[in-house]
C-alpha atoms as a PDB file:
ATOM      1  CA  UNK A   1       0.000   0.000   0.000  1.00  0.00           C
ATOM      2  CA  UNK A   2       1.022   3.601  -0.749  1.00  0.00           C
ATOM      3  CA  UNK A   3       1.881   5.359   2.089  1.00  0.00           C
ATOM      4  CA  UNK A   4       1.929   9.354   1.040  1.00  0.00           C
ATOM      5  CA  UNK A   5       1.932  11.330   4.708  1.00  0.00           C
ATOM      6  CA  UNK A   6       4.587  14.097   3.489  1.00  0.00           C
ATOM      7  CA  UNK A   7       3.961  15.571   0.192  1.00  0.00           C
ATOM      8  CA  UNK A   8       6.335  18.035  -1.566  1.00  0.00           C
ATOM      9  CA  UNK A   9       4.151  20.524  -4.193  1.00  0.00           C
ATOM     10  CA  UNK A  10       6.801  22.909  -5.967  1.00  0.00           C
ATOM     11  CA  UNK A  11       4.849  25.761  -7.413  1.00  0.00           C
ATOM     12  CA  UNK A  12       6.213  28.770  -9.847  1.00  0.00           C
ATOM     13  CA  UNK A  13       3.536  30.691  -9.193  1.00  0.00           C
ATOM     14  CA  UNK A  14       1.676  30.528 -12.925  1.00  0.00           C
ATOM     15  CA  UNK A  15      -1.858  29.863 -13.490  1.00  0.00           C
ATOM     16  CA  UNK A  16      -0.924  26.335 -14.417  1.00  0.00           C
ATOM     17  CA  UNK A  17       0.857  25.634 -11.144  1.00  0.00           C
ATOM     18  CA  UNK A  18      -1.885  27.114  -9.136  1.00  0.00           C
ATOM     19  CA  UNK A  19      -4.262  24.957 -10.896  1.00  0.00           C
ATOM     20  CA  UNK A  20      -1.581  21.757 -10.038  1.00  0.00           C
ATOM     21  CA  UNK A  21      -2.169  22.823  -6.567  1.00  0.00           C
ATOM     22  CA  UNK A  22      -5.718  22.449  -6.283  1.00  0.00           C
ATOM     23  CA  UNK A  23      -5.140  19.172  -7.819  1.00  0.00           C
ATOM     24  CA  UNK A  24      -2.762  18.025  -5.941  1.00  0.00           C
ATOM     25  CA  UNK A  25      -3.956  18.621  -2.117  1.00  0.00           C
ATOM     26  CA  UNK A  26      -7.341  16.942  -3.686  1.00  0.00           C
ATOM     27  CA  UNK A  27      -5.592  13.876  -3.936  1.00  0.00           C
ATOM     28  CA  UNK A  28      -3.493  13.988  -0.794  1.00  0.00           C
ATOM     29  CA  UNK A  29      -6.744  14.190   1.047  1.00  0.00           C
ATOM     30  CA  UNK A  30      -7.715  11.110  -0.820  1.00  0.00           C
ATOM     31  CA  UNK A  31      -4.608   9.038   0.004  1.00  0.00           C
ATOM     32  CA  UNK A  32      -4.484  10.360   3.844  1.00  0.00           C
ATOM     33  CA  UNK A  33      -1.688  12.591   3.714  1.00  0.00           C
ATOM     34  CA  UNK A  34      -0.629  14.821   6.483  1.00  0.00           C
ATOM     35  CA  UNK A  35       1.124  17.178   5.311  1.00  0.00           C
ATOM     36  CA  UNK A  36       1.788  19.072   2.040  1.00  0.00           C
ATOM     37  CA  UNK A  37       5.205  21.793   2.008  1.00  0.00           C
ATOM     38  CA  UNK A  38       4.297  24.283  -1.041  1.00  0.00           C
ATOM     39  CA  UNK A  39       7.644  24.905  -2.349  1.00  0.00           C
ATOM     40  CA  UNK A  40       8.690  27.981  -4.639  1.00  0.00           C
ATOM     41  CA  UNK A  41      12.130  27.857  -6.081  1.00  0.00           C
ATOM     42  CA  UNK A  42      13.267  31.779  -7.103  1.00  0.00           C
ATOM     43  CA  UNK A  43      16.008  31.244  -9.489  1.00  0.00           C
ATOM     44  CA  UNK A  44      17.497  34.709  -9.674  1.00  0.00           C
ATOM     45  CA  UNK A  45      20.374  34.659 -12.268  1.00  0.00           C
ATOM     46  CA  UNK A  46      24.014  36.391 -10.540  1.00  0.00           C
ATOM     47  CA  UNK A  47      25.927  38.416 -13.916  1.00  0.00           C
ATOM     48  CA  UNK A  48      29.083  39.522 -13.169  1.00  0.00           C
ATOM     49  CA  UNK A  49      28.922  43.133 -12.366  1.00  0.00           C
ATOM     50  CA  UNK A  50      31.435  44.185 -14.539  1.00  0.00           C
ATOM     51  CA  UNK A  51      29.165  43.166 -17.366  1.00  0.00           C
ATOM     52  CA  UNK A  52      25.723  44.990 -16.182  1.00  0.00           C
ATOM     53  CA  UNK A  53      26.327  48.124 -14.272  1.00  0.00           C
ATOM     54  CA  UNK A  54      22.914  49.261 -14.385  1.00  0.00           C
ATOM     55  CA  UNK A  55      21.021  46.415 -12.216  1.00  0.00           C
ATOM     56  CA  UNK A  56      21.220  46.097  -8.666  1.00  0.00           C
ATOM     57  CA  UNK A  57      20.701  42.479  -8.589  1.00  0.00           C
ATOM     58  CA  UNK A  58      20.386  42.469  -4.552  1.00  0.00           C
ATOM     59  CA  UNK A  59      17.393  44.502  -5.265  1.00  0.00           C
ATOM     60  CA  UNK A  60      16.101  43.205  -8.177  1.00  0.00           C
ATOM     61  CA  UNK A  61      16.552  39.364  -5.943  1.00  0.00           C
ATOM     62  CA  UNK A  62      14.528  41.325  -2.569  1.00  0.00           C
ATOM     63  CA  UNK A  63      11.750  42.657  -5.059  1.00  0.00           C
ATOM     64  CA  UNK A  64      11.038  39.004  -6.537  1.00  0.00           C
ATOM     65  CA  UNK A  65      11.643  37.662  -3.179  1.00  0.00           C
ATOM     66  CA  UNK A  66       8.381  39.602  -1.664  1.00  0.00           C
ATOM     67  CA  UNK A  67       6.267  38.957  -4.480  1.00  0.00           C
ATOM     68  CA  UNK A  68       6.967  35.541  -4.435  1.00  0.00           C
ATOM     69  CA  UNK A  69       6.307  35.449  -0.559  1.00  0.00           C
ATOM     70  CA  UNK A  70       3.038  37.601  -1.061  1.00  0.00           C
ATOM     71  CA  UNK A  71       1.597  35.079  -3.423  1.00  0.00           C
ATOM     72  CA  UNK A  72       2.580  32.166  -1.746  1.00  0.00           C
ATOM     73  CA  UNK A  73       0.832  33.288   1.781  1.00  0.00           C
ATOM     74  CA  UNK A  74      -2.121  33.847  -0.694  1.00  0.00           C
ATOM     75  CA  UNK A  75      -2.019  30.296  -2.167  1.00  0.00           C
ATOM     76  CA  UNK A  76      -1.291  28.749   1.269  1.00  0.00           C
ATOM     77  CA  UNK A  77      -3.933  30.799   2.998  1.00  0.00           C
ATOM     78  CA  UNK A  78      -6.456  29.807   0.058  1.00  0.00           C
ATOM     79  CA  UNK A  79      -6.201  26.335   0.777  1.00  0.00           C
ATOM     80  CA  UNK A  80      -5.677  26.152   4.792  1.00  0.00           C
ATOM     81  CA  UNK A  81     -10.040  25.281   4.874  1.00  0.00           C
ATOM     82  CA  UNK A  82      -8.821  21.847   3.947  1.00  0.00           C
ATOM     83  CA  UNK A  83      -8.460  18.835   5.981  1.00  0.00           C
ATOM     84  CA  UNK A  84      -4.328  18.238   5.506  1.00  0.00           C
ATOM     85  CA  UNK A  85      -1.838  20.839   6.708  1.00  0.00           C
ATOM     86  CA  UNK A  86      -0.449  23.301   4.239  1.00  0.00           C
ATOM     87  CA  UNK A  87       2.695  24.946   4.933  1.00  0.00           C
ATOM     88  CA  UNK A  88       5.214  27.100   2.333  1.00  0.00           C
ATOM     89  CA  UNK A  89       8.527  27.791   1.729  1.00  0.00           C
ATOM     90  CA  UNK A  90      10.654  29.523  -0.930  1.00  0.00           C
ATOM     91  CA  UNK A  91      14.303  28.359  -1.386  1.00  0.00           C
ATOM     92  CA  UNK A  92      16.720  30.446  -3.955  1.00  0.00           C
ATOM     93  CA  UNK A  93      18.868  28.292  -7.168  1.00  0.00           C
ATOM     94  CA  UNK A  94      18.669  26.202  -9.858  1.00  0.00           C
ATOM     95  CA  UNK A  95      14.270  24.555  -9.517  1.00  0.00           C
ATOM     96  CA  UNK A  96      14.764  21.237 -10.158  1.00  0.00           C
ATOM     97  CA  UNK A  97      18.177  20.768  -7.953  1.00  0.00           C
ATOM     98  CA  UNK A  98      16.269  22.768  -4.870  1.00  0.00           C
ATOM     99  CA  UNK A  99      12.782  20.581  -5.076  1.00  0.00           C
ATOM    100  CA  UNK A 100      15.211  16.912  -5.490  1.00  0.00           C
ATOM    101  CA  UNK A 101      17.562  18.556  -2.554  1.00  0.00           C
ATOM    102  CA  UNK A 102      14.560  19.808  -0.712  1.00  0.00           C
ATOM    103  CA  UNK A 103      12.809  16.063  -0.633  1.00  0.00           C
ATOM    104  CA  UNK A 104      15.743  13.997   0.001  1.00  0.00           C
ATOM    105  CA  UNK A 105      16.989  15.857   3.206  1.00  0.00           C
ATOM    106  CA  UNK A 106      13.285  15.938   4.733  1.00  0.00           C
ATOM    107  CA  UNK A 107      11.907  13.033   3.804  1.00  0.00           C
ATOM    108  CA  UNK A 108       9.233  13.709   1.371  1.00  0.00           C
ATOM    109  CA  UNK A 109       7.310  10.435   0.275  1.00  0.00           C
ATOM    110  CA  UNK A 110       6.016  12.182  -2.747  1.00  0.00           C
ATOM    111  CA  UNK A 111       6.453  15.248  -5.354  1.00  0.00           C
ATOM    112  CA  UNK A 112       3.884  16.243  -7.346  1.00  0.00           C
ATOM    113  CA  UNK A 113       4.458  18.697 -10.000  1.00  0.00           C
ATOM    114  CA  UNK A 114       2.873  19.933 -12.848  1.00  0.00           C
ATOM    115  CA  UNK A 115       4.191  19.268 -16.123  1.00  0.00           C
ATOM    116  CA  UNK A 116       3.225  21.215 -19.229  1.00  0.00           C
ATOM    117  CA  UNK A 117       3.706  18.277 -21.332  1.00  0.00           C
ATOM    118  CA  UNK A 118       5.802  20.103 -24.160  1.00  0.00           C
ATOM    119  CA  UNK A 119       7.499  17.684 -26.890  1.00  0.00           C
ATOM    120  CA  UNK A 120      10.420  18.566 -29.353  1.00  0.00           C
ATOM    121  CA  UNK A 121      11.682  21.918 -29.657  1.00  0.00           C
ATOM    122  CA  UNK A 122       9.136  23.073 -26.963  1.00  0.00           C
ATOM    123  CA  UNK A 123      10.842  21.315 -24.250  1.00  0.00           C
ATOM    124  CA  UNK A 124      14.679  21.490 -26.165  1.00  0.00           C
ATOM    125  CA  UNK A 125      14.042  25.545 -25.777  1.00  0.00           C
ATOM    126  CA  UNK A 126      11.793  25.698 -22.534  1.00  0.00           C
ATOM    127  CA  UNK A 127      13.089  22.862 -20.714  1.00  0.00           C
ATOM    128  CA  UNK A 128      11.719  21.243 -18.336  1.00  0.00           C
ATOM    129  CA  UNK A 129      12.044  20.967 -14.574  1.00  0.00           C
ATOM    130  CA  UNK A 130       9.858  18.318 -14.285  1.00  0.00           C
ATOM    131  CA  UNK A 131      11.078  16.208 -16.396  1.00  0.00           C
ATOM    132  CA  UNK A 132      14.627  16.323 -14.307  1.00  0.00           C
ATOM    133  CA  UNK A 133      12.813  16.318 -10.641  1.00  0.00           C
ATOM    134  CA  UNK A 134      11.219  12.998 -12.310  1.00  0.00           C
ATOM    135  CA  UNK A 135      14.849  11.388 -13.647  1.00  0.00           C
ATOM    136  CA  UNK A 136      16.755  12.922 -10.079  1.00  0.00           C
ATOM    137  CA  UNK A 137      14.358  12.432  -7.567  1.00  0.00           C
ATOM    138  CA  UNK A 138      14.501   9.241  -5.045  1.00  0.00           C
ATOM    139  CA  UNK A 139      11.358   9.332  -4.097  1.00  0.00           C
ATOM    140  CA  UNK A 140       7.980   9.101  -5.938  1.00  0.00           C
ATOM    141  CA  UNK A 141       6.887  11.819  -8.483  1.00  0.00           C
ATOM    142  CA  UNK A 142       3.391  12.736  -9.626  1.00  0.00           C
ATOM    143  CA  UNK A 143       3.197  14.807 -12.663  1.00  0.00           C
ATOM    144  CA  UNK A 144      -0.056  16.995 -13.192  1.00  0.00           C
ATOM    145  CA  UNK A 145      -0.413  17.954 -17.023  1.00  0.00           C
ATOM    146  CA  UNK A 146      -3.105  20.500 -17.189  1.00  0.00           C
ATOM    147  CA  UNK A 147      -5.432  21.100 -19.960  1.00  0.00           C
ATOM    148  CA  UNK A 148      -4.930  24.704 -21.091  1.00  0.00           C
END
């Protein structure tokens, strides 16, 4: 039998992922969890400053920081009427190596991420961090694709 008590839901803040999440803590309530961690992974790119002299990229990291905070309390807070604990976090680096990082050193039973579902060139240009939290992760990985 499945036994799902810690799940691990890495958002990006889109419409899609916020769709994902509704998703996804309907089905941990179905399987008994009890717990889901809302993770957001701000992946601020560092430029040397001798090549951009115009950005402050301290600010430009504190600015993204706080809206991603902002909308994560929202999410969180919209879905705290359900019957599992909800808690959030936002971690800064590379998505896919924060979520895999994230669940190994706490002990997640299971990811569930939402996957766009992009083919070809689509995923060659966009990538895809699901597709490498799937291939890196140890434990189980759900992948959402949303119609939209």
């Amino acid at each position: 039998m499945l036994d799902f008590k810690k799940i691990l839901l890495p958002v990006d803040m889109s419409d899609f992922s916020l769709q994902v999440a509704e998703e996804a803590v309907n089905f941990a309530e179905k399987v008994g969890a009890q717990e889901i961690i809302i993770l957001s992974v701000v992946n601020v790119v560092n430029y040397s400053q001798s090549y951009i002299n115009a950005i402050d990229f301290d600010q430009m990291n504190s600015t993204i920081q706080r809206h991603f905070s902002k909308e994560l309390d929202k999410l969180t807070e919209s879905l705290k009427g359900k019957k599992i604990p909800v808690r959030s976090l936002i971690l800064e680096g590379n998505p896919y190596a924060e979520i895999v990082d994230y669940a190994e050193k706490n002990d997640v039973d299971l990811i569930i991420i939402g996957s766009h579902g992009y083919t070809g060139i689509d995923r060659f240009l966009l990538g895809s961090v699901a597709e490498r939290v799937v291939r890196k992760a140890k434990c189980p990985v759900l992948t959402v694709r949303m119609k939209g």
